[in-house]
Structures are given as C-alpha cells and as structure tokens.
N, C-alpha and C. Protein backbone atom coordinates (compact mmCIF):
# COMPACT_ATOMS: atom_id res chain seq x y z
N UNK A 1 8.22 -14.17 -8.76
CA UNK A 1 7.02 -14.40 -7.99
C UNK A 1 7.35 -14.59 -6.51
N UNK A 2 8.73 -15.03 -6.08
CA UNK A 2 8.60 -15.42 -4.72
C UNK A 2 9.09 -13.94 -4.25
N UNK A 3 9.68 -13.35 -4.95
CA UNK A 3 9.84 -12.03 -3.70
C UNK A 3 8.50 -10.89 -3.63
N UNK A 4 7.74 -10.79 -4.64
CA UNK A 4 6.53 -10.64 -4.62
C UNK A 4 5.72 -11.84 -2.76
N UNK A 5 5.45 -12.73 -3.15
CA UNK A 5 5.12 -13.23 -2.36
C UNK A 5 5.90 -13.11 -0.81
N UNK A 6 7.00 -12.68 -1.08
CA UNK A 6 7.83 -12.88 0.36
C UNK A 6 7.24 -11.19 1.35
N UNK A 7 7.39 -10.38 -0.23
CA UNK A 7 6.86 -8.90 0.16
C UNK A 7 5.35 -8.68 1.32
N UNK A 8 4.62 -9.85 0.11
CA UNK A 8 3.32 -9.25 0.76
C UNK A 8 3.29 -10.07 2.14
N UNK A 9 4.39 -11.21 2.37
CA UNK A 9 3.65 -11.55 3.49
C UNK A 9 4.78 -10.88 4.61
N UNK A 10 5.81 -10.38 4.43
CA UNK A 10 6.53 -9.39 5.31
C UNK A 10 5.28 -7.86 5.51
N UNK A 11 4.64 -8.05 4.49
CA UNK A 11 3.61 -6.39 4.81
C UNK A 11 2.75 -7.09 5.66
N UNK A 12 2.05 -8.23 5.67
CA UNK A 12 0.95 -8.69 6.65
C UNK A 12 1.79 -8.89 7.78
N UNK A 13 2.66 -9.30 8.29
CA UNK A 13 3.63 -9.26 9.25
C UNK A 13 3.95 -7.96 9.91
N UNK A 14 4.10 -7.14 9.48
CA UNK A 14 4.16 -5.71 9.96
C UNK A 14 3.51 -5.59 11.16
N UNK A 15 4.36 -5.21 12.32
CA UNK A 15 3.92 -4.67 13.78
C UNK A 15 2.45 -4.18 13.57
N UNK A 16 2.39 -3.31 13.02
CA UNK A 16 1.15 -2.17 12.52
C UNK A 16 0.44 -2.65 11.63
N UNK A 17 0.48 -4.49 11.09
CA UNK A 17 -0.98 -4.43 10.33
C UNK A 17 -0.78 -5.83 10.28
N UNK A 18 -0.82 -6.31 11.57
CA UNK A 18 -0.90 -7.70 11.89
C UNK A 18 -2.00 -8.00 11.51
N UNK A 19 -3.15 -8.04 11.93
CA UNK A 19 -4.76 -8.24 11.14
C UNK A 19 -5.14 -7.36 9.40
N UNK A 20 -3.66 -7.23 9.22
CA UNK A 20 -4.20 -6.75 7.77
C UNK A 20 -5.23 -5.63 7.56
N UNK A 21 -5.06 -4.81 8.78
CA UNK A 21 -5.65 -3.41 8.51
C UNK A 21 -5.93 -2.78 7.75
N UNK A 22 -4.64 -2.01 7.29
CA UNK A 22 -4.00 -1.42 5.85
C UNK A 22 -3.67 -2.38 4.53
N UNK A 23 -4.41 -2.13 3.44
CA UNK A 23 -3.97 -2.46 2.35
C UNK A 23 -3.50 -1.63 1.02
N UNK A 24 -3.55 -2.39 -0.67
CA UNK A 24 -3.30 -2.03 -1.02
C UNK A 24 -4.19 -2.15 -2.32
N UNK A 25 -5.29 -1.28 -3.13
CA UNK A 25 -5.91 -1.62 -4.04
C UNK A 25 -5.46 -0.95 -5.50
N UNK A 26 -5.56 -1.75 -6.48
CA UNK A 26 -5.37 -1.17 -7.48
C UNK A 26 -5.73 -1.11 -8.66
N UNK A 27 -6.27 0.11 -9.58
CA UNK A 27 -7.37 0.14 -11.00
C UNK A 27 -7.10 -0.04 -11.84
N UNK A 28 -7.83 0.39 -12.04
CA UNK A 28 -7.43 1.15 -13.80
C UNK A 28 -8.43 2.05 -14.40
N UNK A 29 -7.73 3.12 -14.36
CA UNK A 29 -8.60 4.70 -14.75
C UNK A 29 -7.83 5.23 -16.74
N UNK A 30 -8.98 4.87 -16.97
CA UNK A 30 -8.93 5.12 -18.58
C UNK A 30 -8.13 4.13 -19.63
N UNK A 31 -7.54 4.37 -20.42
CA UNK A 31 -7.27 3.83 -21.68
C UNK A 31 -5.93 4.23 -21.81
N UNK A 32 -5.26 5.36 -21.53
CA UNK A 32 -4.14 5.98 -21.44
C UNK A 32 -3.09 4.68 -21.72
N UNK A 33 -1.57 5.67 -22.09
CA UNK A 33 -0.07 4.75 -21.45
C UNK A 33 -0.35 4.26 -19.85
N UNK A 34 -0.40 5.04 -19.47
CA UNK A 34 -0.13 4.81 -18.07
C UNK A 34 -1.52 4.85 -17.17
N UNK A 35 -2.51 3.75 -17.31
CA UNK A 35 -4.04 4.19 -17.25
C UNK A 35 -4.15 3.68 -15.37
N UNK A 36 -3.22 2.67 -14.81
CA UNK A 36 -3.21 2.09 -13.38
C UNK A 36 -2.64 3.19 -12.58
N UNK A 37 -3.38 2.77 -11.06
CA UNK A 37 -3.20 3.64 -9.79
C UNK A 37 -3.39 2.87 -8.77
N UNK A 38 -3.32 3.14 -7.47
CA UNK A 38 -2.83 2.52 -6.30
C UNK A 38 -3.29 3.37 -5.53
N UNK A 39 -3.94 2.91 -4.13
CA UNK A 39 -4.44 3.39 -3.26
C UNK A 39 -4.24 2.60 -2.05
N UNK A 40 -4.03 3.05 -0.60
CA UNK A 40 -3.88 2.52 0.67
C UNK A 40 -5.29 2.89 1.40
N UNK A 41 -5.70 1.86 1.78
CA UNK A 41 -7.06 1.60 2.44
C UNK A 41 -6.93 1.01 3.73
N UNK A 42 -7.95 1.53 4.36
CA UNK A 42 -7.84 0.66 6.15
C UNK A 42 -9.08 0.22 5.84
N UNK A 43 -9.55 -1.04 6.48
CA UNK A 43 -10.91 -1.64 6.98
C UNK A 43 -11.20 -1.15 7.69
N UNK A 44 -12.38 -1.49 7.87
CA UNK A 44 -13.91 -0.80 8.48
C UNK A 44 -14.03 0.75 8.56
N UNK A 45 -12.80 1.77 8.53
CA UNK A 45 -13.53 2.71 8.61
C UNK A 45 -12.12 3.40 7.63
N UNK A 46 -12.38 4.54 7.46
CA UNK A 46 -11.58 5.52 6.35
C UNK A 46 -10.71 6.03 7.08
N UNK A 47 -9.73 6.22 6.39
CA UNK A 47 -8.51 7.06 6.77
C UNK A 47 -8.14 8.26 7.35
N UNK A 48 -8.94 9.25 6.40
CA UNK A 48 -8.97 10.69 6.46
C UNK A 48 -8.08 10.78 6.07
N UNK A 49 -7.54 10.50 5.02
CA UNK A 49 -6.46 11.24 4.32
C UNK A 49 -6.14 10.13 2.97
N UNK A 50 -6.14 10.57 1.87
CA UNK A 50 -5.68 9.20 0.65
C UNK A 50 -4.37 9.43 0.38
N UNK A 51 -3.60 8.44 0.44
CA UNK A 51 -2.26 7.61 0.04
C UNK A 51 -2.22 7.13 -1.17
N UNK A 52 -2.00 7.70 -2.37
CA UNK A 52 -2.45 7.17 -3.59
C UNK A 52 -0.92 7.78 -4.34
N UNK A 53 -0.87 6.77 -6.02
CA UNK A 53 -0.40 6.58 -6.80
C UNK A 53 -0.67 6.52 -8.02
N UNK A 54 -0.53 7.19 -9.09
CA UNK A 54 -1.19 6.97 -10.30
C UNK A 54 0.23 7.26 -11.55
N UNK A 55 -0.45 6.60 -13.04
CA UNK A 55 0.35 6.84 -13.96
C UNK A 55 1.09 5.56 -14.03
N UNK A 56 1.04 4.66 -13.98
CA UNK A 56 1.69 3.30 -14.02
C UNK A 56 0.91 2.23 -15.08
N UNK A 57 1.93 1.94 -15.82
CA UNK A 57 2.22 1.16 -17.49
C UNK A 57 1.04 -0.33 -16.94
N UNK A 58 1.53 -0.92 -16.20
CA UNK A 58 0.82 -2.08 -15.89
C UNK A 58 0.31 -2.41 -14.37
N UNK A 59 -0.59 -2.72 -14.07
CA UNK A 59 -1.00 -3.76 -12.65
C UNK A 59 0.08 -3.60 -11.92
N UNK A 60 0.84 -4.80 -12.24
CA UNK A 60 2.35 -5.08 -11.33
C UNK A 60 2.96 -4.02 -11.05
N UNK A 61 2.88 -2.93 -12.15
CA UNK A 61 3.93 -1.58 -11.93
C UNK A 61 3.53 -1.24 -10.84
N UNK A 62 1.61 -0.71 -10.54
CA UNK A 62 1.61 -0.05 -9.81
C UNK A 62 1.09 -0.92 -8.48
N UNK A 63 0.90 -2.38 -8.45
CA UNK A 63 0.89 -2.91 -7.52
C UNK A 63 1.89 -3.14 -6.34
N UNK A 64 3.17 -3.43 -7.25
CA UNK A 64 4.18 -2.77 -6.73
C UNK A 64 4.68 -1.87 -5.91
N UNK A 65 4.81 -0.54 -6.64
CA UNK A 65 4.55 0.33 -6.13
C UNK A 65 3.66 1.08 -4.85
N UNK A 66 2.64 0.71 -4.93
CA UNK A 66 1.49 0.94 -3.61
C UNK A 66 2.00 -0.20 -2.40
N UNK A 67 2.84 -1.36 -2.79
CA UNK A 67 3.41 -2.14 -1.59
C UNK A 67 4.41 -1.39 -1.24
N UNK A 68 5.16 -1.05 -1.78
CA UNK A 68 6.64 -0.35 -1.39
C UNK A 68 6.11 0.86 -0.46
N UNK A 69 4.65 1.55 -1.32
CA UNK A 69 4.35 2.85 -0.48
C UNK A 69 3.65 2.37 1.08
N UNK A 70 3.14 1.28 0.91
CA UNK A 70 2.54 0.29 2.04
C UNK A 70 3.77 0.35 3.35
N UNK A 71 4.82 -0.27 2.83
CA UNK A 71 5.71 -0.42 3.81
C UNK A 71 6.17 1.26 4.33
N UNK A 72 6.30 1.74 3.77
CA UNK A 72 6.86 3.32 4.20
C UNK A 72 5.52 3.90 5.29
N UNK A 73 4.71 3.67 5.16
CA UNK A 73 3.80 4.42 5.32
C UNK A 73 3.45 3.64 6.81
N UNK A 74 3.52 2.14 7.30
CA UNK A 74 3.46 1.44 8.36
C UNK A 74 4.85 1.99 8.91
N UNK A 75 5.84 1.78 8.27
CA UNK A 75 7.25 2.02 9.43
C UNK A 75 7.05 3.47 9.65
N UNK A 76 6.81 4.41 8.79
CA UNK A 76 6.25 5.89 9.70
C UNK A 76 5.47 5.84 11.03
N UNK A 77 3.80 4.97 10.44
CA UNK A 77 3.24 4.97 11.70
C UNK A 77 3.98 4.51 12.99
N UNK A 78 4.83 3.42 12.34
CA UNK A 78 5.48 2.71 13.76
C UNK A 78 6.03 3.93 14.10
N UNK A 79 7.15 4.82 13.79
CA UNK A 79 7.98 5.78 14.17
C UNK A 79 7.30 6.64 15.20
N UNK A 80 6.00 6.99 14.55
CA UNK A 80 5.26 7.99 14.86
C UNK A 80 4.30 7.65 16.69
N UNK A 81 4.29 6.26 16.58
CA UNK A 81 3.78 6.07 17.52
C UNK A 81 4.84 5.59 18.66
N UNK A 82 5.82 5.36 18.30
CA UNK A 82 6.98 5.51 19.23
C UNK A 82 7.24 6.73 19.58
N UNK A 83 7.50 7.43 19.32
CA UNK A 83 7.40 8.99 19.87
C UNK A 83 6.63 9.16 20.62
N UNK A 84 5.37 9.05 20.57
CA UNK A 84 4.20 9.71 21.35
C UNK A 84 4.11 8.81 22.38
N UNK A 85 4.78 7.80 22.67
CA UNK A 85 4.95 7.04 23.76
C UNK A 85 5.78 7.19 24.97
C-alpha cells in the first residue's frame, strides 16, 4: 500500500500535473478474464486523443497500469515541451 500511495502522490507532484490535471480512471467492461481498462483524462476539457488500456485480471492490475502509463505520458509532455522552448 505505501508504494501505491508514494506513486500516486509522486504523479500529483509531477511538473505537468501539479493541480491534478491529468488522471487516471478505471472500469470494468463485461464479465470476461480480463473484463478492467484504464483511461487518462484531463479536466475540464478533452484531450483529443484517448490514452487507454484494456484486458486486465483485476482493478489494481489495471489501476496500476494506467499510473505507470500516467507517468510516461507527463515525462513525454515534459520532454515535448522542452523542446519547443
């Protein structure tokens, strides 16, 4: 539980989502083995583009997962906006 907890609050910490911009939501689509999925969401307005994950055994699997994709996806933006600077 604590590196869980250490995770999410190193992701709210993130240069790029100090106000918790970007998150991370996650379902459950059908009955299946693998029925959970994961999606990256911005507040107040849409992305234009979905960041998603699917096929995962439990919650945690893919909660998990959509954090790990969370962090990749902020240190890009960071990258990305260093460049264009």
């Amino acid at each position: 539980m604590q590196i869980a907890l250490t995770r999410a609050v190193a992701l709210n910490m993130h240069p790029d989502n100090k106000s918790r911009t970007y998150f991370v939501v996650v379902s459950r689509r059908g009955d299946g083995a693998f029925p959970f999925c994961w999606e990256i969401q911005r507040r107040r307005q849409a992305m234009g583009v979905k960041v998603s994950g699917s096929g995962y055994r439990s919650y945690r699997a893919a909660q998990d997962a959509g954090s790990e994709a969370l962090a990749k996806f902020l240190d890009d933006f960071s990258e990305e906006a260093e460049r264009s600077r």
